[in-house]
N, C-alpha and C. Protein backbone atom coordinates (compact mmCIF):
# COMPACT_ATOMS: atom_id res chain seq x y z
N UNK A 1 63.85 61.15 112.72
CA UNK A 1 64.73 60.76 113.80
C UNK A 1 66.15 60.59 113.24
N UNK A 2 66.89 60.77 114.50
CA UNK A 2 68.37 61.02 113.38
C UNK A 2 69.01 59.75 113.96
N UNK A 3 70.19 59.12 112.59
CA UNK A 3 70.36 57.89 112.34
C UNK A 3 72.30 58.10 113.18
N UNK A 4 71.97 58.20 114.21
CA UNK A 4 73.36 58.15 114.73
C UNK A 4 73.66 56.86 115.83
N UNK A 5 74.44 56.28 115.67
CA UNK A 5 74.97 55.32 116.54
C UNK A 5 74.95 55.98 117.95
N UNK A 6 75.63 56.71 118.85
CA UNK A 6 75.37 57.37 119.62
C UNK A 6 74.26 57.42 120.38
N UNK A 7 73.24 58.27 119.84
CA UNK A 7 72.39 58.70 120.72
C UNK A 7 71.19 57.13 120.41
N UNK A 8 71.26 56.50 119.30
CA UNK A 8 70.67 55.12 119.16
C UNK A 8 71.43 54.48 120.63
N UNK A 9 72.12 54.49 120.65
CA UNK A 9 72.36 53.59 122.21
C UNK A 9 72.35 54.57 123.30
N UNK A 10 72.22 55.71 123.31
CA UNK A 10 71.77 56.22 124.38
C UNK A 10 69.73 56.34 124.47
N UNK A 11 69.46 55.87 123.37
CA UNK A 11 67.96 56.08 123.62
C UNK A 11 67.59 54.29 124.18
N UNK A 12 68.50 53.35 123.32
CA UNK A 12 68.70 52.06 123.77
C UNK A 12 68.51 52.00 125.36
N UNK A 13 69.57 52.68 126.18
CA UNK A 13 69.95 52.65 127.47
C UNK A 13 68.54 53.14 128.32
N UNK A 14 68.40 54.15 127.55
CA UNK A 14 67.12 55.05 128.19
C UNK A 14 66.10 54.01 127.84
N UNK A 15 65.66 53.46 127.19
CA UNK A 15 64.65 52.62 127.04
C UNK A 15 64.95 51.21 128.43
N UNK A 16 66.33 50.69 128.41
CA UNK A 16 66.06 49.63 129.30
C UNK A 16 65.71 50.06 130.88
N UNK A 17 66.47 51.06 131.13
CA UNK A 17 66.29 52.36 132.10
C UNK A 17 64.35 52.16 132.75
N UNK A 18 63.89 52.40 131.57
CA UNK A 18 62.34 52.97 131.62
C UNK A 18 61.78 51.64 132.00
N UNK A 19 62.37 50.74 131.37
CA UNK A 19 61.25 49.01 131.23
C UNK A 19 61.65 49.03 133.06
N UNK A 20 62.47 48.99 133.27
CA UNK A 20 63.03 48.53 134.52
C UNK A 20 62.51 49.12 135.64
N UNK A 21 62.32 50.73 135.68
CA UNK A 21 61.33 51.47 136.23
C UNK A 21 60.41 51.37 136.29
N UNK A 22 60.33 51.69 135.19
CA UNK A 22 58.55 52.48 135.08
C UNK A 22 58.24 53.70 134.93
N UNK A 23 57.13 53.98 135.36
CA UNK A 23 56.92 55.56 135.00
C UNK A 23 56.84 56.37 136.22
N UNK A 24 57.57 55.48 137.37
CA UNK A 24 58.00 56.42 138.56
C UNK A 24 58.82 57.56 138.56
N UNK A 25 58.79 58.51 138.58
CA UNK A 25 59.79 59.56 138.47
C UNK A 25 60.53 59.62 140.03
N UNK A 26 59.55 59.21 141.10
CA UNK A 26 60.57 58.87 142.10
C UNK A 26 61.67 57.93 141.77
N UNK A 27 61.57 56.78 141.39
CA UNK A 27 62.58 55.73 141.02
C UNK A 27 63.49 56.40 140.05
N UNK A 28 63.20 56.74 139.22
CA UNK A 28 63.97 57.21 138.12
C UNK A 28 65.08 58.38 138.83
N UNK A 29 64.92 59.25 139.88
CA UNK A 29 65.27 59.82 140.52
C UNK A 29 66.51 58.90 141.43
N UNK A 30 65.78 58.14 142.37
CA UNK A 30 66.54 57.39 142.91
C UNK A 30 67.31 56.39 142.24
N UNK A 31 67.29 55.95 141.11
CA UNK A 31 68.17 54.90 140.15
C UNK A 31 69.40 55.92 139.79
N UNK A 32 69.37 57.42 139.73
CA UNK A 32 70.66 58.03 139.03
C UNK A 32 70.91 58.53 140.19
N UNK A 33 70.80 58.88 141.59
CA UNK A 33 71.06 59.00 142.83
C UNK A 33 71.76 58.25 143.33
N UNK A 34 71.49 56.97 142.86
CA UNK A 34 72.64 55.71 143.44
C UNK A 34 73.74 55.45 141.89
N UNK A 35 73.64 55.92 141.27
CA UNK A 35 74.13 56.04 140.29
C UNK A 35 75.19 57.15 140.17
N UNK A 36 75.29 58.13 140.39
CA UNK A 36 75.84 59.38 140.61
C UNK A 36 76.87 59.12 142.51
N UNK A 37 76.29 58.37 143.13
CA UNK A 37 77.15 58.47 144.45
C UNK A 37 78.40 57.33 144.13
N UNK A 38 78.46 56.93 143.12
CA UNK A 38 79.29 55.89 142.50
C UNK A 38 80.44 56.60 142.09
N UNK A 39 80.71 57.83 142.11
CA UNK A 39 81.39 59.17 141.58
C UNK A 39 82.15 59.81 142.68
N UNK A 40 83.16 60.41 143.15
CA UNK A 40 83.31 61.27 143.72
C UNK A 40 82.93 62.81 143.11
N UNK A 41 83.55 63.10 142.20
CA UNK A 41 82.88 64.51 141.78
C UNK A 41 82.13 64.67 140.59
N UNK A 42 81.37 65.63 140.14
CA UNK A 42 81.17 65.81 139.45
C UNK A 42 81.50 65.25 138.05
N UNK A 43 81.42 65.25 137.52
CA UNK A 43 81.56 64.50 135.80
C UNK A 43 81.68 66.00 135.14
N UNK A 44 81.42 67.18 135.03
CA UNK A 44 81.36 68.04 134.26
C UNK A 44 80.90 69.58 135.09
N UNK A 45 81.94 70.39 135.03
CA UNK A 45 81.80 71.26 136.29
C UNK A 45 81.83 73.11 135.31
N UNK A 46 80.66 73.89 135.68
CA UNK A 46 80.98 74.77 134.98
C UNK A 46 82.00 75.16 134.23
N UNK A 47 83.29 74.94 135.07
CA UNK A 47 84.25 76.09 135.23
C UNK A 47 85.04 74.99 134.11
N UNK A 48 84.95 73.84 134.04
CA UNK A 48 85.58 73.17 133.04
C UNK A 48 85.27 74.06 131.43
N UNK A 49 84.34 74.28 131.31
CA UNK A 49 83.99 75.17 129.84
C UNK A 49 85.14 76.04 129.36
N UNK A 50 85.53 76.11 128.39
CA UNK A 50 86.50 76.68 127.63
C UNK A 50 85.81 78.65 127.59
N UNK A 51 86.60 79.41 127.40
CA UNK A 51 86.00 80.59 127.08
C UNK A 51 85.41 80.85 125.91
N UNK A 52 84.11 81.30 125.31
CA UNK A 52 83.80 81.92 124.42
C UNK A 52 84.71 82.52 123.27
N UNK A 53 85.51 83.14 123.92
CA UNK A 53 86.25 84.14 123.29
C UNK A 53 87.48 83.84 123.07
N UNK A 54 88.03 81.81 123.21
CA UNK A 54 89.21 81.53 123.01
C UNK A 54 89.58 81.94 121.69
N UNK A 55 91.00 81.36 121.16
CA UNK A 55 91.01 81.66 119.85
C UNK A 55 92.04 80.39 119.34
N UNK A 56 92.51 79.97 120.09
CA UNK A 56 93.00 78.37 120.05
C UNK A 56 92.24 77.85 118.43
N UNK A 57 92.97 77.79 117.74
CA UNK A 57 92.08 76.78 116.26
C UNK A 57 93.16 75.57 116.14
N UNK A 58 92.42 74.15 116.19
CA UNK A 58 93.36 73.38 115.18
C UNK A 58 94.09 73.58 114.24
N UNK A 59 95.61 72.81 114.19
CA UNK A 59 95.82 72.51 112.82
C UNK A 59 94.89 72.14 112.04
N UNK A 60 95.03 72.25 110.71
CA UNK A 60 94.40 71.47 109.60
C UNK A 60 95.11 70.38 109.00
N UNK A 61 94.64 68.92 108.88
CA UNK A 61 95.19 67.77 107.79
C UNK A 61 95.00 68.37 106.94
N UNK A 62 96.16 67.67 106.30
CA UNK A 62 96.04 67.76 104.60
C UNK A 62 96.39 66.29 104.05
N UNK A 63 96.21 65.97 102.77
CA UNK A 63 96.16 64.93 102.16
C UNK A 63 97.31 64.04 102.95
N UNK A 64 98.72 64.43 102.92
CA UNK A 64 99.86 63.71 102.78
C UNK A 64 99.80 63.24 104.28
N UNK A 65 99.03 63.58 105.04
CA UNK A 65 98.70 62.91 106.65
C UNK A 65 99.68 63.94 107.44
N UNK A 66 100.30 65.34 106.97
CA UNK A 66 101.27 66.40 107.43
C UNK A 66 99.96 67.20 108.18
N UNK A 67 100.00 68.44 108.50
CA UNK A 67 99.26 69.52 108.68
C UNK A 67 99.74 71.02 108.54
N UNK A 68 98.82 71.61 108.74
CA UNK A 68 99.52 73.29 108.28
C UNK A 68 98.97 74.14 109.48
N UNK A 69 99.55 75.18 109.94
CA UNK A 69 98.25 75.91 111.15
C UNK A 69 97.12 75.88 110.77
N UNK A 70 96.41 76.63 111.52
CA UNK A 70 95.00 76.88 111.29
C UNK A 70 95.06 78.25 111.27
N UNK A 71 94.14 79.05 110.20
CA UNK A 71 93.90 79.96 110.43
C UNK A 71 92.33 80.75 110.52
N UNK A 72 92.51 81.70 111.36
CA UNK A 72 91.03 81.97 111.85
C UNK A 72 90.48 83.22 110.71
């Protein structure tokens, strides 16, 4: 199991999630249903995705806290 802060509190969340439920998958359904209408849009929409084929690269740091382009 991997030792990341992150997804440790997202399995955290998911665990209090589950106690609170149960093993209804209706509920579980309806808990992010009322959860999600708390939103007007979407959180993450296809078209937000960057292209494949950008070519955009970061600068790179370097020691002195300056940077240099990036090159691909």
């Amino acid at each position: 199991m991997t030792n990341d802060p992150v997804l440790e509190e997202v399995r955290r969340v998911r665990k209090l999630i589950s106690n609170e439920i149960g093993p209804n998958l209706e509920g579980l359904v309806e808990h992010y249903a009322k959860y999600d209408s708390k939103f007007k849009g979407k959180a993450i929409d296809a078209t937000d995705r960057r292209p494949k084929h950008c070519i955009e690269v970061a600068d790179q740091p370097v020691s002195d806290g300056g940077s240099i382009p990036a090159t691909r």
